[in-house]
Protein backbone atom coordinates (compact mmCIF):
# COMPACT_ATOMS: atom_id res chain seq x y z
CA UNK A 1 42.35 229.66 -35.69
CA UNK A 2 43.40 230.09 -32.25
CA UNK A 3 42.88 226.88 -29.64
CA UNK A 4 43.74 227.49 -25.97
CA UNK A 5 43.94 225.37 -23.24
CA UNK A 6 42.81 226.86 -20.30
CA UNK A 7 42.87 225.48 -16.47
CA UNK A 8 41.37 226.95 -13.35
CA UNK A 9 40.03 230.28 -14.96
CA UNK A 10 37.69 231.78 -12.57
CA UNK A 11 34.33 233.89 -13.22
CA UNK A 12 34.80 237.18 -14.72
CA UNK A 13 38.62 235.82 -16.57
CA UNK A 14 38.89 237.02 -20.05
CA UNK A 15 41.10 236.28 -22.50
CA UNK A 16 42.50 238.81 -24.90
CA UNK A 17 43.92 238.29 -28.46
CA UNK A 18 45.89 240.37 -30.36
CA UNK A 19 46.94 239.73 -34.01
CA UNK A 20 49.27 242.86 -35.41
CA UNK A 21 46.97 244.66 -37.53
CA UNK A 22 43.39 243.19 -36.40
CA UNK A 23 41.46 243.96 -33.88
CA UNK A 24 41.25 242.04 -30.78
CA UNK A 25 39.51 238.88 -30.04
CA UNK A 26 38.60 238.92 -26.28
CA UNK A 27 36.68 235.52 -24.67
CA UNK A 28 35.12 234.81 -21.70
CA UNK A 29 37.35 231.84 -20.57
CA UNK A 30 35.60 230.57 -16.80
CA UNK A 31 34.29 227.43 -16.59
CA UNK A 32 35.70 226.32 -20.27
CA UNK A 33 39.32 224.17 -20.97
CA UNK A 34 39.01 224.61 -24.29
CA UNK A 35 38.37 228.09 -26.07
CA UNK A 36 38.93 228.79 -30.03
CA UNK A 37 39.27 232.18 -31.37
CA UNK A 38 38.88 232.45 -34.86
CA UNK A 39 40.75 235.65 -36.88
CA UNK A 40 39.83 236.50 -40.56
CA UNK A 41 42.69 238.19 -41.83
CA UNK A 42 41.20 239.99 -45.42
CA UNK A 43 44.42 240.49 -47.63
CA UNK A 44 46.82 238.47 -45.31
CA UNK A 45 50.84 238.44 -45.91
CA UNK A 46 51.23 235.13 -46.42
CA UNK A 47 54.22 233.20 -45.19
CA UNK A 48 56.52 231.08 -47.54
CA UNK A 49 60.51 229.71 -47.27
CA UNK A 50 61.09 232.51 -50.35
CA UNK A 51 58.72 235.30 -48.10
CA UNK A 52 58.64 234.52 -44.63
CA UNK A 53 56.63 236.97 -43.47
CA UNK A 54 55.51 236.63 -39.58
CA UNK A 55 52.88 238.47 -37.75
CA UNK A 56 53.06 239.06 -33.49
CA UNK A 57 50.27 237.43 -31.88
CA UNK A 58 50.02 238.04 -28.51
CA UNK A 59 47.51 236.40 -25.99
CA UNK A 60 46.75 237.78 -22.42
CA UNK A 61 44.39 236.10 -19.77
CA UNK A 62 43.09 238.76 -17.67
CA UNK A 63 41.28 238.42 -14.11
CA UNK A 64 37.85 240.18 -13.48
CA UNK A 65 39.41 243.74 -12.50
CA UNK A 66 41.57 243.70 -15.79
CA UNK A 67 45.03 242.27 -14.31
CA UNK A 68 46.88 240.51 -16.58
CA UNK A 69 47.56 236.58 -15.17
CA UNK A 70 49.87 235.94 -17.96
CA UNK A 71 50.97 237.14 -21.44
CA UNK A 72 52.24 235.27 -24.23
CA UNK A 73 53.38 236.53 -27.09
CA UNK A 74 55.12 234.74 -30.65
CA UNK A 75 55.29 235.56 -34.00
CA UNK A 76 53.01 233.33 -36.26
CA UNK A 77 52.79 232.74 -40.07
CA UNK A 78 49.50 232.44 -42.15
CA UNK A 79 50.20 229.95 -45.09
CA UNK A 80 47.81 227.50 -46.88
CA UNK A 81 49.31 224.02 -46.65
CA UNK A 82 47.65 220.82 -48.34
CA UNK A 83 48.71 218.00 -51.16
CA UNK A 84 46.67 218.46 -54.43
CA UNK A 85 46.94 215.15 -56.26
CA UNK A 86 50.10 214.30 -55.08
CA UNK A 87 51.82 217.48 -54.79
CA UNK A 88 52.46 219.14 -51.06
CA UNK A 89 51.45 223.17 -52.17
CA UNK A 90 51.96 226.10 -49.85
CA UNK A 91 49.66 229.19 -50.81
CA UNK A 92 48.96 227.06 -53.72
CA UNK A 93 52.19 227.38 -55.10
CA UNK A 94 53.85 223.57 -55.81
CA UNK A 95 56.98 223.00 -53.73
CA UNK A 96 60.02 220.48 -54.00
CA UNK A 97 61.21 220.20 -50.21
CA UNK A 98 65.20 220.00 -50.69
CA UNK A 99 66.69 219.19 -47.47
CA UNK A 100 68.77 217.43 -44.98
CA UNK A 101 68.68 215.66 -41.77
CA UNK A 102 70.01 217.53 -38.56
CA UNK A 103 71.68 216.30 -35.56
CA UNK A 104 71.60 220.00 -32.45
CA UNK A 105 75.14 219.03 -31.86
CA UNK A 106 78.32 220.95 -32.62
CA UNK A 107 81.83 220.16 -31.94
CA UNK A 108 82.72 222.63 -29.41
CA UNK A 109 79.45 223.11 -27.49
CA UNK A 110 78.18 219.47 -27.54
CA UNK A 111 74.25 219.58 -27.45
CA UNK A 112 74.02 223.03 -25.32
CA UNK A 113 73.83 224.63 -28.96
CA UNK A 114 72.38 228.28 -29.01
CA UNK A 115 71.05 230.91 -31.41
CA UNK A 116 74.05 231.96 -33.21
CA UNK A 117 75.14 228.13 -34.11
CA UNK A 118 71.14 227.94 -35.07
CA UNK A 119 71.47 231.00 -37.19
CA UNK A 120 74.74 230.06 -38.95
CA UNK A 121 73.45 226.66 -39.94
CA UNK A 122 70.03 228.20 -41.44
CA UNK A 123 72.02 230.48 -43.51
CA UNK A 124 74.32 228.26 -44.70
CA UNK A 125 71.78 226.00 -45.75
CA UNK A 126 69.68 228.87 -47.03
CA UNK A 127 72.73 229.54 -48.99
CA UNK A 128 73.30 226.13 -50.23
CA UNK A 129 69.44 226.00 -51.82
CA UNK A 130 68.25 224.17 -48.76
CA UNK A 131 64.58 224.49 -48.04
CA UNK A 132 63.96 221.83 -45.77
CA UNK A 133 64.69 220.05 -42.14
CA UNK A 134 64.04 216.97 -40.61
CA UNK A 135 65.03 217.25 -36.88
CA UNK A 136 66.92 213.63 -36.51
CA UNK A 137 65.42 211.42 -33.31
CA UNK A 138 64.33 214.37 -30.83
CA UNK A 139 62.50 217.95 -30.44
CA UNK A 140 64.80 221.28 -30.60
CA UNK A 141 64.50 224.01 -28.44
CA UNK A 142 61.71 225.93 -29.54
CA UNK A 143 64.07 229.17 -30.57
CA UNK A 144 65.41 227.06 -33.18
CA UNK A 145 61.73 226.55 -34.89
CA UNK A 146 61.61 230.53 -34.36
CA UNK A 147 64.60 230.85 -35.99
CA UNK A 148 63.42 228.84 -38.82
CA UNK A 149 60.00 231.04 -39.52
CA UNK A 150 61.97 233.89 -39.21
CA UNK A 151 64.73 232.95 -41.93
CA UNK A 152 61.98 230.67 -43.59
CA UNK A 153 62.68 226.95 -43.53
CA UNK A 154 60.01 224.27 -43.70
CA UNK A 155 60.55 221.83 -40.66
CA UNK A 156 59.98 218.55 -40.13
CA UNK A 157 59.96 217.72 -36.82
CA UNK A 158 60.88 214.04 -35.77
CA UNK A 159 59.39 211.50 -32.84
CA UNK A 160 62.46 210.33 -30.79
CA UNK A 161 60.93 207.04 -32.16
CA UNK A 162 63.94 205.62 -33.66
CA UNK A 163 65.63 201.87 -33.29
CA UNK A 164 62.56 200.45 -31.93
CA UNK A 165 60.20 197.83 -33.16
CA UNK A 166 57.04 199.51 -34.31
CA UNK A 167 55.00 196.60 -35.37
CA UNK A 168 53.24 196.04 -32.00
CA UNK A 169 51.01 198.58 -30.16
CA UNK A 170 53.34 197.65 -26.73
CA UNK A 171 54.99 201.37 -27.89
CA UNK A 172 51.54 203.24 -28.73
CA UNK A 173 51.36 205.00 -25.19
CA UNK A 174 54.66 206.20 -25.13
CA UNK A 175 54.66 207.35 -29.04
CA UNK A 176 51.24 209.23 -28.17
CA UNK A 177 52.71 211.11 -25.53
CA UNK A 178 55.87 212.05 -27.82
CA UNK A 179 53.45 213.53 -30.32
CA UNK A 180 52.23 215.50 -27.18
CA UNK A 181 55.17 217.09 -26.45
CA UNK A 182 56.08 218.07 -29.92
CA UNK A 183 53.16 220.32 -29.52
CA UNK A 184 52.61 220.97 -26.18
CA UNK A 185 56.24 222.54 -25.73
CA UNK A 186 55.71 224.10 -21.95
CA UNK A 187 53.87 222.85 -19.69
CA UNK A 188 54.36 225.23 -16.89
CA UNK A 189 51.91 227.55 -18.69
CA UNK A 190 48.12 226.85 -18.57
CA UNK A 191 47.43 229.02 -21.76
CA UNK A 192 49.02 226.47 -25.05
CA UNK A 193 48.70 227.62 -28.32
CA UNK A 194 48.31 224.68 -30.44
């Protein structure tokens, strides 16, 4: 399931998705914010930390005459994640998250940390058994959560919510637009995959 956020489409705006090997999904879009597009994918490949296997989805919102406004494209997993009496199971398969907490910091580039210090630390940890990631006190750049469904590492992705009381709802506004941000990642785009 596909939700998009959609602002100022006008009559005659489609929107176009494209999941590799389907067909496309293509929605009227003016006079709606919100549009879902649903995909049934028949014998998926599903995505795991042992198989992470990724599909490009690719979502363009077209004017009337067919011109593309803007394009976004990513690649996606489908995976089956819920806790079954106490157990977190992806694809119905049991899992035992083994991880660490990470700091984006590295002693000669500071925080301005980019894809090959990403990709080193994945596969070391990859090599070290390491399944898991808890992103310590603040969001990454979003290549590094690319990174991670590409070498296949679960992620858990931390509020920069640290050191401060939480018993009092004085911090509720600023914690609910945290949780915003971790999933609204660009906000100079009106199309947002959520």
């Amino acid at each position: 399931r596909l939700i998009m956020k959609i602002k100022g489409a006008a009559e005659g705006d489609t929107a176009v998705v494209r999941l590799q090997g389907e067909p496309p999904l293509i929605s009227q879009i003016a006079g709606q914010e919100n549009i879902q597009s649903v995909q049934v994918v028949d014998k998926p490949r599903l995505w795991s930390a042992e198989k992470p296997n990724l599909y490009d989805l690719s979502v363009d919102l077209k004017d009337a005459d067919g011109n593309v406004i803007e394009h976004l494209a990513k690649q996606i997993g489908i995976r089956e994640i819920e806790i079954k009496n106490g157990v977190f199971m992806v694809n119905n398969v049991p899992v035992k998250l083994e991880g660490i907490c990470r700091h984006d910091i590295y002693p000669t580039l500071g925080t301005a940390i980019d894809e090959k210090v990403w990709r080193k630390d994945i596969g070391l940890m990859k090599a070290a058994n390491i399944n898991a990631i808890r992103t310590s006190h603040y969001p990454y750049g979003s290549g590094f959560y690319d990174l991670c469904d590409q070498m296949g590492m679960y992620v858990a992705d931390e509020m920069a919510a640290c050191w401060v009381a939480t018993n009092t709802d004085e911090l509720t506004p600023m914690f609910k637009q945290h949780a915003r941000e971790l999933v609204r990642r660009d906000k100079n785009h009106p199309c947002v995959i959520i």
